[in-house]
Protein backbone atom coordinates (compact mmCIF):
# COMPACT_ATOMS: atom_id res chain seq x y z
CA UNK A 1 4.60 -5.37 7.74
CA UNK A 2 6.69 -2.23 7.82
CA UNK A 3 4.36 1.57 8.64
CA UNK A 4 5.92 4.92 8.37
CA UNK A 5 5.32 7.01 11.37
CA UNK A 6 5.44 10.69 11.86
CA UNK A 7 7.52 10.99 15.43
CA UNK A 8 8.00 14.98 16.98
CA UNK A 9 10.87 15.02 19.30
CA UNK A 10 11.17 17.68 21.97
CA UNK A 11 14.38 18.41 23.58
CA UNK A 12 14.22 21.02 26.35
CA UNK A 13 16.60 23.60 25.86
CA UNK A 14 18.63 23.06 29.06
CA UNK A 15 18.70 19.43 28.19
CA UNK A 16 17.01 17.61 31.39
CA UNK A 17 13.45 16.66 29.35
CA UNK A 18 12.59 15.14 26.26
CA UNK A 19 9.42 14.07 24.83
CA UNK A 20 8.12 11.98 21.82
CA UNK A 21 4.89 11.87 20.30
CA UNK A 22 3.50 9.70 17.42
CA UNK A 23 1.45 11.54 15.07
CA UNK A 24 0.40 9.56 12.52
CA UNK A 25 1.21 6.30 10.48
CA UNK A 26 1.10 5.43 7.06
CA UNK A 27 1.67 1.80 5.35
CA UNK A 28 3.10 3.91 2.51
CA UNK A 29 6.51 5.53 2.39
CA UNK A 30 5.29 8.40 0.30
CA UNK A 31 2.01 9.20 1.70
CA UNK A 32 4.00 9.74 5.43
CA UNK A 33 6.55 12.12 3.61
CA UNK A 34 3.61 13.78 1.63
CA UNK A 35 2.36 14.49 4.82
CA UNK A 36 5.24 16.10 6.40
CA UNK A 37 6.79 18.11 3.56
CA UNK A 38 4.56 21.39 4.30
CA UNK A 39 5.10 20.60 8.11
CA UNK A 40 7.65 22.17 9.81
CA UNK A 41 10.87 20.04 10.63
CA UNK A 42 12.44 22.28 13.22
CA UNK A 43 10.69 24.85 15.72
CA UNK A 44 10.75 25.95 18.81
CA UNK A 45 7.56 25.19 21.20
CA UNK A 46 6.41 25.51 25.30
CA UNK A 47 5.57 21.87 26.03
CA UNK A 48 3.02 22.18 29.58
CA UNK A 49 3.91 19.61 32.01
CA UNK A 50 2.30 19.24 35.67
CA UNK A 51 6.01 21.29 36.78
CA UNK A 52 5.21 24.33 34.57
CA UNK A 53 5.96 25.01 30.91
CA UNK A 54 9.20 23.58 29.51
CA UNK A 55 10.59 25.32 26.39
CA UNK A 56 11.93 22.60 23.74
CA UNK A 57 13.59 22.48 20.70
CA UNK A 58 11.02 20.14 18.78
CA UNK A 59 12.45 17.90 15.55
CA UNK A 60 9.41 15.77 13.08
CA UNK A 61 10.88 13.70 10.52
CA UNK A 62 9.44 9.82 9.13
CA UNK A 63 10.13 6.73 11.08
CA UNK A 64 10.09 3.31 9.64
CA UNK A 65 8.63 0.59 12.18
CA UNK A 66 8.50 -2.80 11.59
CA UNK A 67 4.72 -3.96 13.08
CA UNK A 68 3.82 -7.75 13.92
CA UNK A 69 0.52 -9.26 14.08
């Protein structure tokens, strides 16, 4: 069965972090671009770690996954 997840990427801006979170999966194509067409696809954001804040360039876009039972 295939799902369409919605997957941030942040990149710091020097280059030394990056992070990925999973935001939400759809079985349907359509419905997980529905979702993310008002979203923003590119920003800027200060990701808090345990080290301090870590300012990232932060990418969403639709992921397909393949998902077995």
């Amino acid at each position: 069965m295939k799902v369409f997840a919605v997957v941030t990427v942040a990149t710091e801006i020097e280059g030394r972090f990056t992070a990925v979170r999973f935001e939400k999966a759809f079985i349907s194509a359509s419905k997980a671009e529905n979702y993310v067409k008002d979203l923003a696809k590119t920003w800027r954001e200060i990701v808090q770690m345990p080290q301090g804040n870590i300012d990232c360039m932060c990418e969403r876009g639709v992921h397909e996954l393949d998902v077995e039972e």
